[in-house]
Protein backbone atom coordinates (compact mmCIF):
# COMPACT_ATOMS: atom_id res chain seq x y z
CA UNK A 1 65.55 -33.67 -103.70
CA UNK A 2 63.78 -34.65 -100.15
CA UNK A 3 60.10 -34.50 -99.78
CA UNK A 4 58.55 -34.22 -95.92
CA UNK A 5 56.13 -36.39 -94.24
CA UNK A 6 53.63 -34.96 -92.37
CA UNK A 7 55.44 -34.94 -89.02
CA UNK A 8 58.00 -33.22 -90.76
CA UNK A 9 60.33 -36.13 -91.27
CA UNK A 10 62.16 -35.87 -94.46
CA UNK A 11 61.49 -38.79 -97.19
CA UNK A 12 63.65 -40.87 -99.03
CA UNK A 13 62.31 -40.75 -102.53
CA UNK A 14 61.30 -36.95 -102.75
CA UNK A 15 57.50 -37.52 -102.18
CA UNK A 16 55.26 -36.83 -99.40
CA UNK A 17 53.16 -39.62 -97.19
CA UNK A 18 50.38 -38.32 -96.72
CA UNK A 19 47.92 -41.39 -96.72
CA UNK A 20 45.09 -41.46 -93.61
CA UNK A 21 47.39 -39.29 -91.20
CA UNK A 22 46.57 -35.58 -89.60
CA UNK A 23 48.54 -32.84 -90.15
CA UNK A 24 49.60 -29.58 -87.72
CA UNK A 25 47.25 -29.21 -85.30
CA UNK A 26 45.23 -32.41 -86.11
CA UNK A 27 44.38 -30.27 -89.91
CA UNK A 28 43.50 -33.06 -92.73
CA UNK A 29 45.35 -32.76 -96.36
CA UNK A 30 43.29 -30.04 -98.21
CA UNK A 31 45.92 -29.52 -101.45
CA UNK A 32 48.11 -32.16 -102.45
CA UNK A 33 50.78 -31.90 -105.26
CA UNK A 34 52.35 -35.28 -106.51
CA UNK A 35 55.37 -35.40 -108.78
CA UNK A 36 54.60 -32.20 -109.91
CA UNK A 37 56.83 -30.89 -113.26
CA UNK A 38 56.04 -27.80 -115.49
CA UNK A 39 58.60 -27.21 -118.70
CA UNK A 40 58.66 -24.48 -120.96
CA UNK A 41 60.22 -24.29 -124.43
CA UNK A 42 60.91 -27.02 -126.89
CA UNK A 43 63.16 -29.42 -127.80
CA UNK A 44 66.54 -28.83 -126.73
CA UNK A 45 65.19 -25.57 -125.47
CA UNK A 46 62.98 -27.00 -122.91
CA UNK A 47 63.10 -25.78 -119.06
CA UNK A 48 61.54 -27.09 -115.82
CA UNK A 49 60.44 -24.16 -114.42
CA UNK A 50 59.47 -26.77 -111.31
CA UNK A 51 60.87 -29.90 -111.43
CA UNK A 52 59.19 -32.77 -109.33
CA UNK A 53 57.48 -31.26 -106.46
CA UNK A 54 55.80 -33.16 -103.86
CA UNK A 55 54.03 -31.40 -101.26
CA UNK A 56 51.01 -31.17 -99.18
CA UNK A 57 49.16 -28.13 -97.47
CA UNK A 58 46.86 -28.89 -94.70
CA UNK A 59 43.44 -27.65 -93.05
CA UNK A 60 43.85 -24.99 -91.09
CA UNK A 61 47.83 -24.31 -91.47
CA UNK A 62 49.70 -21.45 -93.04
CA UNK A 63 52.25 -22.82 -95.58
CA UNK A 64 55.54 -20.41 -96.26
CA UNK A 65 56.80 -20.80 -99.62
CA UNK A 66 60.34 -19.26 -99.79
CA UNK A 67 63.24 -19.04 -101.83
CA UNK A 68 64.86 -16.24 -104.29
CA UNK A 69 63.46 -15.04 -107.73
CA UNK A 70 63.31 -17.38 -110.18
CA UNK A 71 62.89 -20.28 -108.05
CA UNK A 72 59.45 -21.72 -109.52
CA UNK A 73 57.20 -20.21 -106.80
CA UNK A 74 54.86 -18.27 -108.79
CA UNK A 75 54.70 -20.86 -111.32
CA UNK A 76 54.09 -23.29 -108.42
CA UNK A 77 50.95 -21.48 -107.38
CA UNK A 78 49.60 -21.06 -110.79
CA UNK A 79 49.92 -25.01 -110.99
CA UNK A 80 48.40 -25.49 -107.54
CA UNK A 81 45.22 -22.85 -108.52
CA UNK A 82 44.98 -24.60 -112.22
CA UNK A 83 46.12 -21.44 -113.91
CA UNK A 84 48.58 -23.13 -116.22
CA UNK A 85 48.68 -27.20 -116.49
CA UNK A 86 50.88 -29.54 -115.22
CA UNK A 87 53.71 -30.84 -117.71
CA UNK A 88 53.53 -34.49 -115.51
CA UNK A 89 51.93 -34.99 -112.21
CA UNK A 90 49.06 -34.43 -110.04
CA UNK A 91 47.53 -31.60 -108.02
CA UNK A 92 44.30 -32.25 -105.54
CA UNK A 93 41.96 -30.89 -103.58
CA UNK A 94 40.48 -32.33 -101.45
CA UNK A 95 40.55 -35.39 -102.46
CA UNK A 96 39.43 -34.63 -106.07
CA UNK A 97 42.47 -34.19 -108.76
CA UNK A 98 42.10 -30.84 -110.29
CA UNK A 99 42.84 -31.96 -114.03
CA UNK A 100 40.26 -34.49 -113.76
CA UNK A 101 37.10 -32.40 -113.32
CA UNK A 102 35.03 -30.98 -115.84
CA UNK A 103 34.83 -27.26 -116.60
CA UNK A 104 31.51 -26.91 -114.21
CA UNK A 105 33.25 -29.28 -111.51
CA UNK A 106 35.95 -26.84 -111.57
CA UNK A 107 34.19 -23.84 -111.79
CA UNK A 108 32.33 -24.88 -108.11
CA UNK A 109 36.02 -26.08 -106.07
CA UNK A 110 37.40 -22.22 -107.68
CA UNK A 111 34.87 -20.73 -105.15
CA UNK A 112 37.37 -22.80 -102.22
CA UNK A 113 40.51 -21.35 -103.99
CA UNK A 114 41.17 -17.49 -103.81
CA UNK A 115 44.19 -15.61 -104.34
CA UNK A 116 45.60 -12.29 -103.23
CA UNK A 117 48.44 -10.47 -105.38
CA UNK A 118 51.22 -8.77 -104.24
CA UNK A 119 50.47 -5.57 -106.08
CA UNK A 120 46.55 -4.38 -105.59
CA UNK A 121 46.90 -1.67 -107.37
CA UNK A 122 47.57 -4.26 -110.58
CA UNK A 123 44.68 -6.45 -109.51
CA UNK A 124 42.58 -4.10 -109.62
CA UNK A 125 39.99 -2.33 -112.38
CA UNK A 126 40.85 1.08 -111.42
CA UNK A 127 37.45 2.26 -113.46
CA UNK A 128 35.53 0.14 -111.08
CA UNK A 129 33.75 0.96 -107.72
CA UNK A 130 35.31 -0.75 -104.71
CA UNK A 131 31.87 -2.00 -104.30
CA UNK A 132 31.57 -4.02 -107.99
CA UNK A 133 35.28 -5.39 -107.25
CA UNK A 134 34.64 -7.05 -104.35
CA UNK A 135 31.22 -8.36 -105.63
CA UNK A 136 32.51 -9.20 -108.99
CA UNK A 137 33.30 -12.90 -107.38
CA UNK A 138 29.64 -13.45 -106.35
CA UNK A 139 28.26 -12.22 -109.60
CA UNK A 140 30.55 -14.39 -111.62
CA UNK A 141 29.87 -17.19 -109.47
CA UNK A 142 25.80 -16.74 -109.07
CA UNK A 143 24.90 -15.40 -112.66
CA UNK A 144 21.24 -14.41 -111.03
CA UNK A 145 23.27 -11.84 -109.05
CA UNK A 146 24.50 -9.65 -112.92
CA UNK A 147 21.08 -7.73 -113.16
CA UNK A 148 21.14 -6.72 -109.62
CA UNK A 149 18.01 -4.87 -109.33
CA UNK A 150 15.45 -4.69 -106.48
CA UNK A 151 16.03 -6.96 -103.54
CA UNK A 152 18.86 -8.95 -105.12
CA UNK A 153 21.20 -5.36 -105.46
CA UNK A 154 20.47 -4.74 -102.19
CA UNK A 155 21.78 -7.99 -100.86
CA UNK A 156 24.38 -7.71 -102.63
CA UNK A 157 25.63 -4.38 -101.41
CA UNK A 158 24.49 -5.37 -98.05
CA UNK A 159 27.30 -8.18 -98.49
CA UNK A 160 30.53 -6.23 -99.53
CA UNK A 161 29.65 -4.07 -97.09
CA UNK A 162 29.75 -6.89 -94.49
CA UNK A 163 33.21 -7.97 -96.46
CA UNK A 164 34.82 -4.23 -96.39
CA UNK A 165 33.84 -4.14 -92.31
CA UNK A 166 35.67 -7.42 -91.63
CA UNK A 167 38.57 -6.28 -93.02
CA UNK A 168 38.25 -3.03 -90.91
CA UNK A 169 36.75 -0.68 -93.84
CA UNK A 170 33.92 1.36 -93.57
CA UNK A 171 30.98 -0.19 -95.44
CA UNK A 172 30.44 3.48 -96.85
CA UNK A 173 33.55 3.42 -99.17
CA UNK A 174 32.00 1.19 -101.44
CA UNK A 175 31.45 4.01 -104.11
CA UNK A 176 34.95 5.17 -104.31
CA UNK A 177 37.87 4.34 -106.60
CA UNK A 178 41.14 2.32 -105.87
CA UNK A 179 43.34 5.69 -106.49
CA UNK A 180 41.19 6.60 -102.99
CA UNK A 181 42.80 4.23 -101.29
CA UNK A 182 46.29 3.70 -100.04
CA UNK A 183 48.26 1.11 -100.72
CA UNK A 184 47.28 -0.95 -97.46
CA UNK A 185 43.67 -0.08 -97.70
CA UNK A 186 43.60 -1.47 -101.14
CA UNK A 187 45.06 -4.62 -99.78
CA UNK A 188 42.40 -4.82 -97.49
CA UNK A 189 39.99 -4.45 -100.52
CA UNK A 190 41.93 -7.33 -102.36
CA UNK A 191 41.64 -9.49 -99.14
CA UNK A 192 37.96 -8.50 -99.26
CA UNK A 193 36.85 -9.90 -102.63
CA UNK A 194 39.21 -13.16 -101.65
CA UNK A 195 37.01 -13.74 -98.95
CA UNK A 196 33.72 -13.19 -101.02
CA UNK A 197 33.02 -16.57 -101.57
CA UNK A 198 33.80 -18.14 -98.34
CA UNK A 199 37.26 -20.42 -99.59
CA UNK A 200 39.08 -22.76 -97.87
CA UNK A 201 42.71 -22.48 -99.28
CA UNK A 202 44.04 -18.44 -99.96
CA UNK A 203 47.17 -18.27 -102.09
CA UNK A 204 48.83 -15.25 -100.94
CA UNK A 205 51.55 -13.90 -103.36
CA UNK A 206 53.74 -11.87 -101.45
CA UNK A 207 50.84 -9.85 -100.22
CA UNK A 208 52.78 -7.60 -98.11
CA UNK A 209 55.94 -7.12 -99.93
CA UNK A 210 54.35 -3.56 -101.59
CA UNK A 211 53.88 -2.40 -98.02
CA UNK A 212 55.45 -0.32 -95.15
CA UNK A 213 56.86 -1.89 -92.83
CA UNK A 214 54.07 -0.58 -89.90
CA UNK A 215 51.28 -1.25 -92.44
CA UNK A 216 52.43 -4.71 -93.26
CA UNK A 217 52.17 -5.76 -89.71
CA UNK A 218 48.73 -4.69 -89.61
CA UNK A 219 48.18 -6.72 -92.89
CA UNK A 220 49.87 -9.77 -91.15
CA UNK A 221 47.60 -9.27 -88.06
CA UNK A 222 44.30 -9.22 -90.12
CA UNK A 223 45.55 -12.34 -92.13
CA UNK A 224 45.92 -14.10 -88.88
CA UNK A 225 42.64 -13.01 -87.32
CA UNK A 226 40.69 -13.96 -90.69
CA UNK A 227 42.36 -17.05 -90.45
CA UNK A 228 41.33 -17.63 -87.04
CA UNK A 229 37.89 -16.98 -87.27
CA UNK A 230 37.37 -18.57 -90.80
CA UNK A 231 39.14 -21.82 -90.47
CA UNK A 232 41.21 -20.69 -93.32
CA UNK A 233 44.07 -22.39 -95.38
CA UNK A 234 47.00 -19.90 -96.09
CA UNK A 235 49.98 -20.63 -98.98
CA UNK A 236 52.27 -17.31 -98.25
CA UNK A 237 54.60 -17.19 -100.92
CA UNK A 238 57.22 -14.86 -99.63
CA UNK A 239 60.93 -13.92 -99.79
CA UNK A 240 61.22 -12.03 -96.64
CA UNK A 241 61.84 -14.29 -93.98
CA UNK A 242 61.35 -12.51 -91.29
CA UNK A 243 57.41 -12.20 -92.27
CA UNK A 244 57.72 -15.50 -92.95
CA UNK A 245 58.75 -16.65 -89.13
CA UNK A 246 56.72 -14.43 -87.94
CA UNK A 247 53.29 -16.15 -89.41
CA UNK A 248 54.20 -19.90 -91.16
CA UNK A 249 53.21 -22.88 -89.41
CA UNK A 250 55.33 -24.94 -91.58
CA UNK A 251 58.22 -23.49 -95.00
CA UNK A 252 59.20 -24.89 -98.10
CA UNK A 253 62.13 -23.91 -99.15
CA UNK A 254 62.27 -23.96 -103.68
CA UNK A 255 65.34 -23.88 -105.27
CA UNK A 256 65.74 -23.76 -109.54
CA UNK A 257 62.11 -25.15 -109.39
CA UNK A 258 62.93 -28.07 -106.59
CA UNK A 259 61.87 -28.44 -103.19
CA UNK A 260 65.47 -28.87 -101.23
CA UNK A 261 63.85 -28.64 -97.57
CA UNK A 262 59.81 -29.16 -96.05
CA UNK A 263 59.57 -28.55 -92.27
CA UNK A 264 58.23 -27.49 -89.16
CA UNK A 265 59.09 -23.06 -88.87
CA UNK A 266 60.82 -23.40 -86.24
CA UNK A 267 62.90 -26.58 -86.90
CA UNK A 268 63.89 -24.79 -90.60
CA UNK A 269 64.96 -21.59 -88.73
CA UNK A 270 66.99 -22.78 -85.64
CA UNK A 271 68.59 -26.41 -87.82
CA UNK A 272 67.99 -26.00 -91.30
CA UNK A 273 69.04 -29.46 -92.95
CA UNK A 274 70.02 -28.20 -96.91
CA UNK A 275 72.42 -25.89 -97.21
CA UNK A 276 70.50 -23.44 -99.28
CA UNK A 277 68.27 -22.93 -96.50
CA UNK A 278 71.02 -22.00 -94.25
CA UNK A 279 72.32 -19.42 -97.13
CA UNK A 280 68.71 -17.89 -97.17
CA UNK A 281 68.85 -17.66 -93.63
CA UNK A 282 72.70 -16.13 -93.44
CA UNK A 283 71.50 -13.02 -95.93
CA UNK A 284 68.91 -12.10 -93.71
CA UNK A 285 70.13 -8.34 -92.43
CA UNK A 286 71.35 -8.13 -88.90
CA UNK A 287 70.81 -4.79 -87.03
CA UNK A 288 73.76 -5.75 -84.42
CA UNK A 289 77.06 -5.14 -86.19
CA UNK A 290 78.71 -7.60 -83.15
CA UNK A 291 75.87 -10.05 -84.10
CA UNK A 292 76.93 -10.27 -88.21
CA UNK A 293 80.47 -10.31 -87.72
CA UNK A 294 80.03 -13.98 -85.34
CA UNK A 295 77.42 -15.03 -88.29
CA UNK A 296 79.64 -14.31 -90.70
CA UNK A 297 82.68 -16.19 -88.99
CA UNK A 298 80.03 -19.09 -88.24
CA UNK A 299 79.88 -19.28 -91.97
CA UNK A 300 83.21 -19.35 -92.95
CA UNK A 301 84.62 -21.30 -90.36
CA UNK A 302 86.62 -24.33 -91.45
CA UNK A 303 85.27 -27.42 -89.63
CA UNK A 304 88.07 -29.64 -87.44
């Protein structure tokens, strides 16, 4: 399958050049996947669940990940965050490979890689106070933060509530319970605790997919105005394309745990190369009756 280079320029041998050169908007490689293969199973039994990926995600950019269920793209992320290990290949960041650091090496870049679920609910201790699962980051991370008396608890409060109010929550819910909240104000929570200990790179999982449609936009706008003001570095692994034009700098497009297209949005959603990605886009729902019949006929028509 075809990698991408940076300028969006599709490679012959399936990897990604990514050697001294900037990225969108002038951004610098942050994550870099080389080669990247996960099986499951053994002997005859064995699967790639993702099968040779190449790819690179760079400062500053929000990277779509798209394609249908069962296409590698959660297993992808786990690989990318060091959830689950590599079957062959390598995954960096910045600069450093990931399966070469030591348990306290890795324990410091984790505080640069955060991830928000699709479901908060799940994510969730729902016998917890909203204020001890947003903190429960810094007090993993800073083990003089787990007593929490005197001056220390009152940072520490002092800091989710800082957290809740720039995701537009009141710094007073902090007491209450996740059942409090609805389903968009939990996300809000989840996006909270991401942000806890100031990362570069957010993984989000189909963070929106849960939501109404009028919430989700109010999600997506939040995401973008974090992103904004934090410098951040988004993977949004997503089905729903429409979300995903609305707020990817660049897609990748998986399919049966391959990459089959890397691009600029807009060049993937006006003259997708592969095939696939012109499927994906052709079951996208169109509201104008007129406007599916001519796609459909598009799609069927026989060329010459």
């Amino acid at each position: 399958m075809s990698g991408v280079s940076p300028n969006g320029g599709v490679s012959q041998d399936g990897g990604v050049s990514t050697g001294g050169v900037s990225g969108p908007a002038g951004g610098r490689p942050l994550l870099e996947l080389t080669g990247i293969r996960k099986e499951f199973g053994r002997g005859s039994r064995r699967v790639a669940a993702v099968d040779g990926v190449s790819l690179t995600v760079y400062e500053g950019e929000t990277l779509a990940l798209v394609g249908e269920s069962g296409c590698g793209k959660t297993t992808l992320t786990r690989l990318l965050l060091r959830l689950a290990e590599p079957t062959a290949g390598t995954v960096s960041f910045a600069g450093r490979d990931l399966a070469a650091l030591s348990a306290g090496e890795l324990r410091r870049v984790r505080r640069e890689m955060q991830v928000v679920l699709q479901d908060p609910y799940s994510s969730m201790n729902p016998r917890m106070r909203i204020a001890d699962i947003v903190a429960e980051p810094l007090i993993t991370h800073d083990p003089g933060l787990r007593g929490r008396r005197g001056g220390a608890r009152a940072r520490l409060r002092e800091r989710v509530g800082e957290l809740l109010r720039s995701v537009g929550l009141d710094a007073g819910v902090q007491d209450r319970y996740p059942h409090e909240f609805s389903g968009g104000q939990r996300q809000r929570v989840s996006i909270a605790r991401a942000l806890a200990l100031s990362p570069r790179l957010v993984v989000l999982d189909e963070p929106t997919s849960a939501l109404d449609v009028s919430v989700q936009a109010a999600v997506l706008d939040l995401l973008a105005e974090l992103q904004r003001v934090h410098g951040l570095t988004y993977v949004f692994v997503s089905h729903n394309l429409a979300v995903v034009r609305q707020v990817a700098d660049r897609v990748a497009v998986m399919r049966a745990g391959r990459l089959v297209e890397v691009g600029e949005a807009a060049a993937v959603f006006t003259a997708p190369r592969d095939p696939y990605t012109r499927e994906l886009l052709d079951a996208v729902p169109v509201p104008d009756p007129r406007g599916a019949r001519e796609r459909r006929a598009a799609r069927t028509a026989v060329p010459g």
